[in-house]
N, C-alpha and C. Protein backbone atom coordinates (compact mmCIF):
# COMPACT_ATOMS: atom_id res chain seq x y z
N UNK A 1 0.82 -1.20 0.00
CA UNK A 1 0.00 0.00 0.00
C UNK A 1 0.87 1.26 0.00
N UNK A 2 2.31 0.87 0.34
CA UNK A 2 3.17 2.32 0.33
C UNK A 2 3.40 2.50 -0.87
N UNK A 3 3.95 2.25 -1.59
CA UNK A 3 4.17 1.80 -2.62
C UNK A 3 3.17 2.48 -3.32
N UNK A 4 1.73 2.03 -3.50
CA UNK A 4 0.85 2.66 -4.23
C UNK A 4 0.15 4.33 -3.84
N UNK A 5 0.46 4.27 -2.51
CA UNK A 5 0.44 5.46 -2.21
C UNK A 5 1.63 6.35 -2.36
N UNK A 6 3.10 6.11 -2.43
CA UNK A 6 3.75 7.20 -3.16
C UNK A 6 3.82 7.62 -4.26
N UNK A 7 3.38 6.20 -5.34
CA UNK A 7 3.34 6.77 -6.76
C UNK A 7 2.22 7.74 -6.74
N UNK A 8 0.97 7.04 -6.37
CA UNK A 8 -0.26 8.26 -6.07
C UNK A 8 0.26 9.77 -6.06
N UNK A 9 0.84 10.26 -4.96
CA UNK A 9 1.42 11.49 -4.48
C UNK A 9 2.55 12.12 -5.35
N UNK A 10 3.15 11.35 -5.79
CA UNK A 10 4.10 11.81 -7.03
C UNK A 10 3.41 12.25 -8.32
N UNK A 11 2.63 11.03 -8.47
CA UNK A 11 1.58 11.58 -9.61
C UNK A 11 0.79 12.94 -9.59
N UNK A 12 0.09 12.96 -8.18
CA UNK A 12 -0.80 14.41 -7.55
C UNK A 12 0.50 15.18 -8.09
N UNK A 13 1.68 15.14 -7.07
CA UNK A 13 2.22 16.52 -7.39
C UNK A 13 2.64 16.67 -8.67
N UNK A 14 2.90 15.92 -9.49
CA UNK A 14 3.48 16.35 -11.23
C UNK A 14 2.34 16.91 -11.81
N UNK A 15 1.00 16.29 -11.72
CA UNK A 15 0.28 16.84 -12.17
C UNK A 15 -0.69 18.00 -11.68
N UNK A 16 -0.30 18.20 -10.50
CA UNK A 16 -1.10 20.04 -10.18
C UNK A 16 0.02 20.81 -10.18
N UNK A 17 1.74 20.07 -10.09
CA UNK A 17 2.66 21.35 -10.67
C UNK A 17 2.38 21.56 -11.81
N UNK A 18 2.16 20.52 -13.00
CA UNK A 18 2.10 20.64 -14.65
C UNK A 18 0.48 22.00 -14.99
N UNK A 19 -0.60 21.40 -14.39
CA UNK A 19 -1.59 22.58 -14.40
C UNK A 19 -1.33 24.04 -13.88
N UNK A 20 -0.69 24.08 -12.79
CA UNK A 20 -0.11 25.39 -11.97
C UNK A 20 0.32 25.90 -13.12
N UNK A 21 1.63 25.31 -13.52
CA UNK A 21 2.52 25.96 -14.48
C UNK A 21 2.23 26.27 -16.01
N UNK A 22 0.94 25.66 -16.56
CA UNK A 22 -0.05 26.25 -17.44
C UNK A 22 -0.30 27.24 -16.72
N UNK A 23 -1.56 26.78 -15.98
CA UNK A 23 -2.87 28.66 -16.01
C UNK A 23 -1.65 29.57 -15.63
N UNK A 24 -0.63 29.49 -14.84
CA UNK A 24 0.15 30.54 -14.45
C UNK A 24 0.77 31.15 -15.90
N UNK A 25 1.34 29.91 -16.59
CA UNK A 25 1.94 30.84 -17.96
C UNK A 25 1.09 31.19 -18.63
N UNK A 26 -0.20 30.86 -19.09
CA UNK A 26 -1.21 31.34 -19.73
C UNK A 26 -1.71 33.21 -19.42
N UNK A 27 -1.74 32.64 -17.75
CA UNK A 27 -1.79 34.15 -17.33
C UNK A 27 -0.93 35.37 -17.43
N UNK A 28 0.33 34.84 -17.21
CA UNK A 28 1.51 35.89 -17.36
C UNK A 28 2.60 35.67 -18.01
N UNK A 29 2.60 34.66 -19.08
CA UNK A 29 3.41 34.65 -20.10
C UNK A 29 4.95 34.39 -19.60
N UNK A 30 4.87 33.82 -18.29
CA UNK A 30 6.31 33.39 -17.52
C UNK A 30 6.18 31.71 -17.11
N UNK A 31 7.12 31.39 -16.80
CA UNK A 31 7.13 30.53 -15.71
C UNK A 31 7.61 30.53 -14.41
N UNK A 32 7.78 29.56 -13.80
CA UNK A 32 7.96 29.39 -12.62
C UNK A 32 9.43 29.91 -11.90
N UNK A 33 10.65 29.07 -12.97
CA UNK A 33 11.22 28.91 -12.32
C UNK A 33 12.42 30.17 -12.38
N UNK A 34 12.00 31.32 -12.75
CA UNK A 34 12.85 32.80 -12.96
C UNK A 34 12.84 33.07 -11.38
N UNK A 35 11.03 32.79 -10.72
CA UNK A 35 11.57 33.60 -9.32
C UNK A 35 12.79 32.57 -8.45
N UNK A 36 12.91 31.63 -8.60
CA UNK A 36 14.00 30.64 -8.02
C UNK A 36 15.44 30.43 -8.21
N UNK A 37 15.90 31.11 -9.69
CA UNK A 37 16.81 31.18 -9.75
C UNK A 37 17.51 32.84 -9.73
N UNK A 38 19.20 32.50 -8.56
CA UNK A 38 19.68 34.07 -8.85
C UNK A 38 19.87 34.58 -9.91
N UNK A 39 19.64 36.33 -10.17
CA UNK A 39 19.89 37.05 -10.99
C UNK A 39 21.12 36.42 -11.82
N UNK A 40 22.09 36.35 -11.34
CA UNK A 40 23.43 36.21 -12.16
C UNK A 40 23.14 34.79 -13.03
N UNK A 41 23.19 33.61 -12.27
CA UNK A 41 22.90 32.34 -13.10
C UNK A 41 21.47 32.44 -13.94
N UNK A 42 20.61 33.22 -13.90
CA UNK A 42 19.54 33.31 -14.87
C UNK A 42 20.00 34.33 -16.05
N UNK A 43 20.92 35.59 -15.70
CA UNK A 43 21.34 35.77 -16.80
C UNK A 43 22.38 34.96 -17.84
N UNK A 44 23.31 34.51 -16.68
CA UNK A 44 24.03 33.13 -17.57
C UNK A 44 23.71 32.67 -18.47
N UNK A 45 22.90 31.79 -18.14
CA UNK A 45 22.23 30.34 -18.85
C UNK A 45 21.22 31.57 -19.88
N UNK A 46 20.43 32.15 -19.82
CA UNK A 46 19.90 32.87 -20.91
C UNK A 46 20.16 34.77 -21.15
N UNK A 47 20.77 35.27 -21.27
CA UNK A 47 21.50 36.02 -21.61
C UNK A 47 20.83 37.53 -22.32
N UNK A 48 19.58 36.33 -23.33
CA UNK A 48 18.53 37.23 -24.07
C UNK A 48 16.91 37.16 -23.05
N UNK A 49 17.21 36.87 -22.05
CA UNK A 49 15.83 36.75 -21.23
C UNK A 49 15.01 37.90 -21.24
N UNK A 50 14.45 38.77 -22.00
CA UNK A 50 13.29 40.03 -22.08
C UNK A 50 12.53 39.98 -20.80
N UNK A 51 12.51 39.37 -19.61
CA UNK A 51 11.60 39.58 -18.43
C UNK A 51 12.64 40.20 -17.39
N UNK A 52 11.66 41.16 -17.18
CA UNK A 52 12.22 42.14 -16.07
C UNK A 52 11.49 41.69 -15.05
N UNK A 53 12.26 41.16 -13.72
CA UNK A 53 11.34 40.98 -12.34
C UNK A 53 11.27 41.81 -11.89
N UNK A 54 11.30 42.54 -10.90
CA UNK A 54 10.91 43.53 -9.88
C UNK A 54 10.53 42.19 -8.70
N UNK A 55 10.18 43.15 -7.82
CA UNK A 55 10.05 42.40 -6.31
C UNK A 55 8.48 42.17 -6.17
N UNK A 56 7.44 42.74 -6.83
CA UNK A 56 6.39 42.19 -6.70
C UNK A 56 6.14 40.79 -7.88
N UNK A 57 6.83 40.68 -9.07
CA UNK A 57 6.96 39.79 -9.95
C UNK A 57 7.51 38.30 -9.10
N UNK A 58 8.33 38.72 -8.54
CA UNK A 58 8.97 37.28 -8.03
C UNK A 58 8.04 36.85 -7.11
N UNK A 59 7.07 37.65 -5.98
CA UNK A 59 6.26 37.32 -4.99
C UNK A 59 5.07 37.02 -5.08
N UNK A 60 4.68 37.47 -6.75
CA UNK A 60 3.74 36.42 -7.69
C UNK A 60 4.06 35.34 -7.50
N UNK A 61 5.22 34.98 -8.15
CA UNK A 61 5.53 33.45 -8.94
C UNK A 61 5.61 32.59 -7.15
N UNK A 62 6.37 32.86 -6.19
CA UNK A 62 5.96 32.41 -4.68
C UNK A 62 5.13 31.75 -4.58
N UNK A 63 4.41 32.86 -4.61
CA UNK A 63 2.63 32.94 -4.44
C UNK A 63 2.13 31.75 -4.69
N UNK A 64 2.17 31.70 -5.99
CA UNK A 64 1.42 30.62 -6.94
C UNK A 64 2.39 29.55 -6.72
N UNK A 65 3.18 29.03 -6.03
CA UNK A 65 4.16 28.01 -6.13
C UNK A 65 3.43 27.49 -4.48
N UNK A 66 3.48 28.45 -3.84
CA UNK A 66 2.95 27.98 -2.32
C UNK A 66 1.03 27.56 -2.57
N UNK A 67 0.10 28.01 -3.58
CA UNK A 67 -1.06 27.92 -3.72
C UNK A 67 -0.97 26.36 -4.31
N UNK A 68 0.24 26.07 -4.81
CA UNK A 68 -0.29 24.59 -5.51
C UNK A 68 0.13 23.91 -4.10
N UNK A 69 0.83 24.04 -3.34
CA UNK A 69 0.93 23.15 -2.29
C UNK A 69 -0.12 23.37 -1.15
N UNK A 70 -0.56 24.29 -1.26
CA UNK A 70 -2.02 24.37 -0.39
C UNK A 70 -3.26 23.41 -1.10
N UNK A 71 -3.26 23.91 -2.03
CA UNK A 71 -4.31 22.65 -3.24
C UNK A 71 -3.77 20.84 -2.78
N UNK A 72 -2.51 20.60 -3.06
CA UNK A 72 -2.11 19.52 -2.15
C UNK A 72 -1.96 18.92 -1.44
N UNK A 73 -2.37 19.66 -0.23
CA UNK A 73 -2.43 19.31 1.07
C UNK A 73 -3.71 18.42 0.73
N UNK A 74 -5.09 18.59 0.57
CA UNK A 74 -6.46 18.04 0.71
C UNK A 74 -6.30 16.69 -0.03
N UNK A 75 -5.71 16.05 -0.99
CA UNK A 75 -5.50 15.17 -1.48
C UNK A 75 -4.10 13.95 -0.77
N UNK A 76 -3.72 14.89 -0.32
CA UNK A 76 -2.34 13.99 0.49
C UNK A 76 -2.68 13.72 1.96
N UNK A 77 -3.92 14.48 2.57
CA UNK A 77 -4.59 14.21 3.76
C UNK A 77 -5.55 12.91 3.66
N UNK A 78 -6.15 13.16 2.31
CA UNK A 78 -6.77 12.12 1.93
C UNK A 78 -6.56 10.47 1.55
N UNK A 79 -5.33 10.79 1.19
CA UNK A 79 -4.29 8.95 0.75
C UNK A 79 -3.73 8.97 2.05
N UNK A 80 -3.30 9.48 3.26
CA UNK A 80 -3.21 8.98 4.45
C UNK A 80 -4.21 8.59 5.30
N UNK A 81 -5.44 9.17 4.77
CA UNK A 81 -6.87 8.71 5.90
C UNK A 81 -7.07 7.38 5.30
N UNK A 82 -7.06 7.53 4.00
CA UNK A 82 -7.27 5.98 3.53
C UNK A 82 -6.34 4.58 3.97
N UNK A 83 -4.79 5.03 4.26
CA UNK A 83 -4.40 4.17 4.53
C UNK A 83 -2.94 3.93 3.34
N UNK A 84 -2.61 4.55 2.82
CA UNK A 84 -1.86 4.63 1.36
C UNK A 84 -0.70 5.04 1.53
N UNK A 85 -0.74 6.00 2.62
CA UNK A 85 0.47 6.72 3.29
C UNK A 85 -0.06 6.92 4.56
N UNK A 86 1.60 7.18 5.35
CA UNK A 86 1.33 7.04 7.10
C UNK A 86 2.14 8.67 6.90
N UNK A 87 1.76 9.55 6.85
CA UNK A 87 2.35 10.89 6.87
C UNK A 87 2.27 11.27 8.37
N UNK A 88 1.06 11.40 8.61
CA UNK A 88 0.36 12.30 9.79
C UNK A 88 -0.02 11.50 11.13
């Protein structure tokens, strides 16, 4: 049952990060992972990056990174009540 309950939870989270990271780019034409990486290694690796953060931009992308793990919680409470996982 562990077993089927971690793939479960791996699955949950790939797939409400994979939706997050739609409606979020849909909405603002970014992704995720600019607010996570430092200035210097994000200019590195892309050099021609046209997005300007500012400090309310990055506390968007947070935002919405901490909202998919709130959405997660109710489903990962749920495969431990059942018995799938011993989390709690």
């Amino acid at each position: 049952m562990i077993i089927a309950g971690l793939i479960l939870i791996v699955f949950i989270f790939f797939a409400a990060f994979v939706a997050a990271q739609f409606f979020f780019y849909r909405h603002t034409k970014r992704a995720f992972w600019r607010a996570f990486m430092p200035l210097a290694l994000r200019k590195t690796l892309l050099p021609d990056d046209t997005v300007k953060m500012d400090v309310f931009t990055v506390i968007e992308e947070y935002i919405a990174v901490l909202l998919i793990g709130s959405f997660i919680m109710l489903p990962t409470i749920a495969l431990s009540c059942m018995g799938f996982l011993s989390l709690f």
